[in-house]
N, C-alpha and C. Protein backbone atom coordinates (compact mmCIF):
# COMPACT_ATOMS: atom_id res chain seq x y z
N UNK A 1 61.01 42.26 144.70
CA UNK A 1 61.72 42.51 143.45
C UNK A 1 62.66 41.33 143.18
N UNK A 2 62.65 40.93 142.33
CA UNK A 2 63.61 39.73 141.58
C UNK A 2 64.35 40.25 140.46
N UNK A 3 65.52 39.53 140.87
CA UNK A 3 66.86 40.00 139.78
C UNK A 3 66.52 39.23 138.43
N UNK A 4 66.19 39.60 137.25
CA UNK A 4 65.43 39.25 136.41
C UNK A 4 66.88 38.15 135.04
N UNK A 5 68.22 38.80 135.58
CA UNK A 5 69.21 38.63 135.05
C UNK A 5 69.16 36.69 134.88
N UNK A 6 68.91 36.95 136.61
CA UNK A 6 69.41 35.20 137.12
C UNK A 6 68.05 34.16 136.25
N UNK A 7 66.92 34.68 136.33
CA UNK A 7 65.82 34.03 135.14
C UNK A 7 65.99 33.58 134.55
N UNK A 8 66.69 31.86 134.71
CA UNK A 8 66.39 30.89 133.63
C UNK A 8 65.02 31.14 132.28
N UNK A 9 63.97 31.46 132.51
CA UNK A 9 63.13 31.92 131.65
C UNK A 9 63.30 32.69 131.06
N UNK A 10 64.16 34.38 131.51
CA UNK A 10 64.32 35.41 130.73
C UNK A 10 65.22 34.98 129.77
N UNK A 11 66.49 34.48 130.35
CA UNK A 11 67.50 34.31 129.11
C UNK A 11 66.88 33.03 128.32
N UNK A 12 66.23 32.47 128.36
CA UNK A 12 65.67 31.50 127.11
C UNK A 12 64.86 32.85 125.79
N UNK A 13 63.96 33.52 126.93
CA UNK A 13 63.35 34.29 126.06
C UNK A 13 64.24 35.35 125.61
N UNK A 14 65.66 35.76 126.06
CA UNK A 14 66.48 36.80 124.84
C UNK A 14 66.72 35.66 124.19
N UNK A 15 67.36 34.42 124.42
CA UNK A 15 67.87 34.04 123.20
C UNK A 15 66.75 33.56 121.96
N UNK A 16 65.47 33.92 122.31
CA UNK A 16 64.24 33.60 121.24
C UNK A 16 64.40 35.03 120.65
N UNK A 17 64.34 35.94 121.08
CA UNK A 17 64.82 37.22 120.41
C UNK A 17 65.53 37.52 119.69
N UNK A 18 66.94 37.13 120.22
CA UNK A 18 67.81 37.14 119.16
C UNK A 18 68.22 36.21 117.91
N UNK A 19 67.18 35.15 118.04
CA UNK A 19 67.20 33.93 117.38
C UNK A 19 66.18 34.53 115.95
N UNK A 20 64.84 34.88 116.52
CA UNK A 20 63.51 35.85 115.82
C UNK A 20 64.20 36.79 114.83
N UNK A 21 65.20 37.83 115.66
CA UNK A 21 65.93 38.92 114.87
C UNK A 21 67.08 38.19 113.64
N UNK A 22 67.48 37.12 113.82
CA UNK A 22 68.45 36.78 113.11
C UNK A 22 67.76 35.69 111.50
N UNK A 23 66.46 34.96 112.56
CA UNK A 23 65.88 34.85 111.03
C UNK A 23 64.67 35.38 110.78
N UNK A 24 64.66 36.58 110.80
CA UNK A 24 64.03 37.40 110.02
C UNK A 24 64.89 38.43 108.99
N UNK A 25 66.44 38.31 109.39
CA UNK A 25 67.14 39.12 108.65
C UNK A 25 66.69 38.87 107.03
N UNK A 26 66.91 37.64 106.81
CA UNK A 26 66.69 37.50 105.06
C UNK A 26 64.99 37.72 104.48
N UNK A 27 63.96 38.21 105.29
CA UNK A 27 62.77 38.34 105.12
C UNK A 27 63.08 39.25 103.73
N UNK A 28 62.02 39.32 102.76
CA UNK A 28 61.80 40.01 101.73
C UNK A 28 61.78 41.42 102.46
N UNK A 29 62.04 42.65 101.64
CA UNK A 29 62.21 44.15 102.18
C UNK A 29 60.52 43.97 101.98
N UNK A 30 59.99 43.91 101.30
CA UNK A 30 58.47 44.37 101.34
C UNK A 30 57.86 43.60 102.94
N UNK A 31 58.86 42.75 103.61
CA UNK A 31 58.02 42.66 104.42
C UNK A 31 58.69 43.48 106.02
N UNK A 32 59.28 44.20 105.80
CA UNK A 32 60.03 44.87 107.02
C UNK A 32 59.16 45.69 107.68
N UNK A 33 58.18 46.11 107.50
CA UNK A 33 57.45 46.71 108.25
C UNK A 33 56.26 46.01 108.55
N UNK A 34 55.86 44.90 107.96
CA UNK A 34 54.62 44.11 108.34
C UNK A 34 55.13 42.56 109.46
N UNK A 35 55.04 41.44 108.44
CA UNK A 35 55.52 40.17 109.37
C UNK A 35 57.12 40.66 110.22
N UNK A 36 58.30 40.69 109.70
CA UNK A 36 59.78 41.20 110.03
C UNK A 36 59.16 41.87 111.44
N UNK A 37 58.39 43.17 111.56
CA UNK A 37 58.26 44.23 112.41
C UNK A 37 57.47 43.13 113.64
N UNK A 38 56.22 42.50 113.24
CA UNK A 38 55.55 42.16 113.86
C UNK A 38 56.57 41.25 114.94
N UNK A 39 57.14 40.34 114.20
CA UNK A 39 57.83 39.37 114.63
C UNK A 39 59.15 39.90 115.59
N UNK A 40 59.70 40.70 115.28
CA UNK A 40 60.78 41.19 116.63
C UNK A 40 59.93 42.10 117.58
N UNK A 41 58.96 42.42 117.31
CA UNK A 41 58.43 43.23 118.31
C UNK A 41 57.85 42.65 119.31
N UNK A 42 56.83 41.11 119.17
CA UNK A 42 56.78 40.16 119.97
C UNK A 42 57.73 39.78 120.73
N UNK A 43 58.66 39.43 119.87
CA UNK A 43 60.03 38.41 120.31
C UNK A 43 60.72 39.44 121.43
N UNK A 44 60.91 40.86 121.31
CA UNK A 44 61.37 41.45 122.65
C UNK A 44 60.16 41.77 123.37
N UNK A 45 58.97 41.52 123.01
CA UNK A 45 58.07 41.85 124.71
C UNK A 45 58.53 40.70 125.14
N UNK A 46 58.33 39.82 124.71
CA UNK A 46 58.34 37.97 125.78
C UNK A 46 59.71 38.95 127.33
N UNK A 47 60.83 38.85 126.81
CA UNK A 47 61.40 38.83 127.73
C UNK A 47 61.38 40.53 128.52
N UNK A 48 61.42 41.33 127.70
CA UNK A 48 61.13 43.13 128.37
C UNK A 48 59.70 42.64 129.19
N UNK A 49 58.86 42.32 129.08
CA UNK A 49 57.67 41.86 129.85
C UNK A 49 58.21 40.99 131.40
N UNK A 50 59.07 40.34 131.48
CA UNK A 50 59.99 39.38 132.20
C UNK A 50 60.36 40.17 133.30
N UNK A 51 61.10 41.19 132.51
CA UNK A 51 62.08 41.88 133.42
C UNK A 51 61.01 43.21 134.08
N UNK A 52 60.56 43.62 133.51
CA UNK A 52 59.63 45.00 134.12
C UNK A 52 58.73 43.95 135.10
N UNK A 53 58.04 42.93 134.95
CA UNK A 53 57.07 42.13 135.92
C UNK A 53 58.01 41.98 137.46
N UNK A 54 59.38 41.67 137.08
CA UNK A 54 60.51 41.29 138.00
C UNK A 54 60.84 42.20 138.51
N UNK A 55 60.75 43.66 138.05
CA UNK A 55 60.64 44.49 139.07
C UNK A 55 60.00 45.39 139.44
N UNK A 56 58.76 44.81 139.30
CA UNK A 56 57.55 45.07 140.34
C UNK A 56 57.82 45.07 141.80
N UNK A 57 56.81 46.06 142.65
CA UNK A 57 56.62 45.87 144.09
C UNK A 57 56.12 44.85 144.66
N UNK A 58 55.05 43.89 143.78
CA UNK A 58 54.41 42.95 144.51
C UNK A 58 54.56 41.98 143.09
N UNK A 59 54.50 40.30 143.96
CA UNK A 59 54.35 38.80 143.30
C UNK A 59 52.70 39.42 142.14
N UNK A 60 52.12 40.22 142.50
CA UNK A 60 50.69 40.18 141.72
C UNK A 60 51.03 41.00 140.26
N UNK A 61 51.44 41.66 140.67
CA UNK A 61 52.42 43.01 139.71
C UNK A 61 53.18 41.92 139.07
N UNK A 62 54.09 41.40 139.17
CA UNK A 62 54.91 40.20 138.60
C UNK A 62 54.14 39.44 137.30
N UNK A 63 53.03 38.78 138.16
CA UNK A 63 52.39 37.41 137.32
C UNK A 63 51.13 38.46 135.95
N UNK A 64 51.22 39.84 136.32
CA UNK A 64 50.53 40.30 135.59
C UNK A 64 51.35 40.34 134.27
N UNK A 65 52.29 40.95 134.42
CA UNK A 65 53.33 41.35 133.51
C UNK A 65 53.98 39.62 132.61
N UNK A 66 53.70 38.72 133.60
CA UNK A 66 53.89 37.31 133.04
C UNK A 66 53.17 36.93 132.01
N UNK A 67 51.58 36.94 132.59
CA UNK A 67 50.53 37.01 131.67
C UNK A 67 51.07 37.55 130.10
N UNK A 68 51.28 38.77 130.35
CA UNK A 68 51.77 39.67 129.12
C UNK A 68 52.29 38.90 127.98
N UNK A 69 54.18 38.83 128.95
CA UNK A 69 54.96 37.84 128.37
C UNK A 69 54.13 36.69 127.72
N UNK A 70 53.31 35.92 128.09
CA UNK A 70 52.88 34.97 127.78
C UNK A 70 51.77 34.82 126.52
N UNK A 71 51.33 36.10 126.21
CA UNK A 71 50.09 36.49 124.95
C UNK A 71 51.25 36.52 124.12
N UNK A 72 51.98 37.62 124.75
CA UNK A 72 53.39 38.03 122.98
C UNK A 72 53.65 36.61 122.52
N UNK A 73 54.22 35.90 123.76
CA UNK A 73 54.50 34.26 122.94
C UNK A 73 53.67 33.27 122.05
N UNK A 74 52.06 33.59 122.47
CA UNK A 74 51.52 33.45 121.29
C UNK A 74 51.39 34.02 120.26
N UNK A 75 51.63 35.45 120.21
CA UNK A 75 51.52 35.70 118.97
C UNK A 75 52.50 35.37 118.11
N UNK A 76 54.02 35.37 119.16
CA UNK A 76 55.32 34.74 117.93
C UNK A 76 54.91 33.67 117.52
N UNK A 77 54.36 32.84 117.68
CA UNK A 77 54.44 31.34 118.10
C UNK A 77 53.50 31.33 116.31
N UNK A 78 52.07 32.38 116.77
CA UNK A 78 51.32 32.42 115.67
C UNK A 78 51.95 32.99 113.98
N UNK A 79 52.92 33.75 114.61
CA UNK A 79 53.76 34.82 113.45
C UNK A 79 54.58 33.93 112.98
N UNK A 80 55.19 32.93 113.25
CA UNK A 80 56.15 31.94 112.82
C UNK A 80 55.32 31.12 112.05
N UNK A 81 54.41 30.39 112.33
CA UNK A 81 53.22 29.46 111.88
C UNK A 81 53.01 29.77 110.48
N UNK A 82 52.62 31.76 110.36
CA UNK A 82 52.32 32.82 108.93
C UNK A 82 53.91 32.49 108.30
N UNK A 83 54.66 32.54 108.44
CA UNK A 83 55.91 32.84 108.43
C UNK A 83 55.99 31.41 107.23
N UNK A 84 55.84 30.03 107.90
CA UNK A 84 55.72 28.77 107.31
C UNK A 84 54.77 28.87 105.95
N UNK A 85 53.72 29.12 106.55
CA UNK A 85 52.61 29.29 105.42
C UNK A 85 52.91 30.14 104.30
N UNK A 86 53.74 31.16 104.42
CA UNK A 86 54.54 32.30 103.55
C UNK A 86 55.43 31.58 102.61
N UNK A 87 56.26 30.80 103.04
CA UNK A 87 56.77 30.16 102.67
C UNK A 87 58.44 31.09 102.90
N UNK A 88 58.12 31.89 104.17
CA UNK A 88 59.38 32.73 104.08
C UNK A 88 60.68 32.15 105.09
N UNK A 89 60.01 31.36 106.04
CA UNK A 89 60.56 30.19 106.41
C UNK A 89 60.00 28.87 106.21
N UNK A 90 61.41 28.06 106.00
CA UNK A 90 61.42 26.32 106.24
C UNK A 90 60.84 25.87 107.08
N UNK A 91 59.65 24.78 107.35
CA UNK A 91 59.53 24.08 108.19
C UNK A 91 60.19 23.33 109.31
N UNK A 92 61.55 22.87 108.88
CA UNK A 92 62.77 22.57 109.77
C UNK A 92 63.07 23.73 110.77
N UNK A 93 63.39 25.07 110.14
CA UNK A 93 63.71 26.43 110.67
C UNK A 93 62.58 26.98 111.33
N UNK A 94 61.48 26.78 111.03
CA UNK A 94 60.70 27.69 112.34
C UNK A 94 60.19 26.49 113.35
N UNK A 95 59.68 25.48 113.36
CA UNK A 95 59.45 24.23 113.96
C UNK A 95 60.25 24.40 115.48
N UNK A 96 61.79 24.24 115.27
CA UNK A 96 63.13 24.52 116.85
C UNK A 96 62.49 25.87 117.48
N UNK A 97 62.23 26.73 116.85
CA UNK A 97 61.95 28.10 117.45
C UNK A 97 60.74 28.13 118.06
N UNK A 98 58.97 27.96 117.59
CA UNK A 98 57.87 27.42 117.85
C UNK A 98 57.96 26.15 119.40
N UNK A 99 58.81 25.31 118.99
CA UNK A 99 59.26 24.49 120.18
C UNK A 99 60.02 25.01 121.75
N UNK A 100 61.13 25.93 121.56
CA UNK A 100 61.48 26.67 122.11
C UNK A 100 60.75 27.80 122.83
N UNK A 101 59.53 28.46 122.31
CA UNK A 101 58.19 29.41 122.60
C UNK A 101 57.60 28.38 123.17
N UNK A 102 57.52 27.20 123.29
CA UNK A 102 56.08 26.64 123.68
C UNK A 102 56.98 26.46 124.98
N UNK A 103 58.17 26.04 125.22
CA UNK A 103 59.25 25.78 126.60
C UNK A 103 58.71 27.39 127.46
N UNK A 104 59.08 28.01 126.80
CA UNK A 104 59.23 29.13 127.89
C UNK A 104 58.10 29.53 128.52
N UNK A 105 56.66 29.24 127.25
CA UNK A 105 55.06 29.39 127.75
C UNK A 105 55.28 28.68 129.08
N UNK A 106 55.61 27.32 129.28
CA UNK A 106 55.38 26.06 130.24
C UNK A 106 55.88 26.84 131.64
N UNK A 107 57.39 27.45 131.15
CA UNK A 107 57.98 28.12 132.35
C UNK A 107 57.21 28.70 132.85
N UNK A 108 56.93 29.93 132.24
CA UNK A 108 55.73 31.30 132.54
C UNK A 108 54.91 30.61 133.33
N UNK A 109 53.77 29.62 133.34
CA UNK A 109 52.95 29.00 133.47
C UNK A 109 53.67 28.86 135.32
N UNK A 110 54.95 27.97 135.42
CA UNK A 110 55.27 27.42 136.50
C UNK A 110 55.52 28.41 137.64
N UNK A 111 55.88 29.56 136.50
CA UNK A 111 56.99 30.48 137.60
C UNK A 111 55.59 31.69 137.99
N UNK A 112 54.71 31.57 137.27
CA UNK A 112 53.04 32.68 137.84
C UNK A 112 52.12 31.71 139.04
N UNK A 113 52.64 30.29 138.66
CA UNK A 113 51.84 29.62 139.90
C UNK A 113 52.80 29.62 141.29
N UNK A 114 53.89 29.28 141.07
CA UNK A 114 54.95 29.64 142.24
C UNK A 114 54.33 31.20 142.96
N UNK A 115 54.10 32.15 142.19
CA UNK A 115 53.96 33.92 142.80
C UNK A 115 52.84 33.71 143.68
N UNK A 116 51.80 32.61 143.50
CA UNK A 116 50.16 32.33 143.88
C UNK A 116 50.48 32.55 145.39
């Protein structure tokens, strides 16, 4: 079991969460239940995926739950991309965030081969 707190990776991935939740606030209301929903619901598996893998009984149990973490991040990654194309965010504004998702993928990546 690993203290999921101390996770340089987890706290990158709340602060992508709370970063996700904060610009999606100005999303159009017509989209609060479609892109808005999609998009924080990703943005808290990445790291709830983190912490439930972390306290697993076994390193295998762990890197499964990593895996996880690691699909949701594509899909933010993909939901931000729609997001651009929407034109509901700036290119400047989702670009840092997309960059930030691709950091924590790399982590995931380091910290499931470390469990091997």
């Amino acid at each position: 079991m690993h203290k999921f707190e101390d996770l340089k990776i987890w706290k990158k991935a709340m602060d992508i969460a709370e970063r996700s939740y904060k610009l999606t606030a100005d999303f159009p209301n017509d989209e609060k239940y479609n892109l808005t929903s999609q998009i924080r619901k990703s943005a808290v598996s990445i790291p709830s995926n983190i912490a439930e893998g972390a306290g697993r009984n076994t390193n295998g149990e762990f890197k499964q739950f990593l895996g996880i973490a690691n699909g949701s991040s594509f899909e933010l990654i993909t939901q931000f991309y729609l997001s651009e194309r929407l034109n509901l965010l700036e290119k400047d504004t989702a670009q840092p965030v997309i960059k930030e998702i691709v950091e924590v993928c790399k982590m995931n990546y380091s910290l499931q081969k470390s469990l091997s």
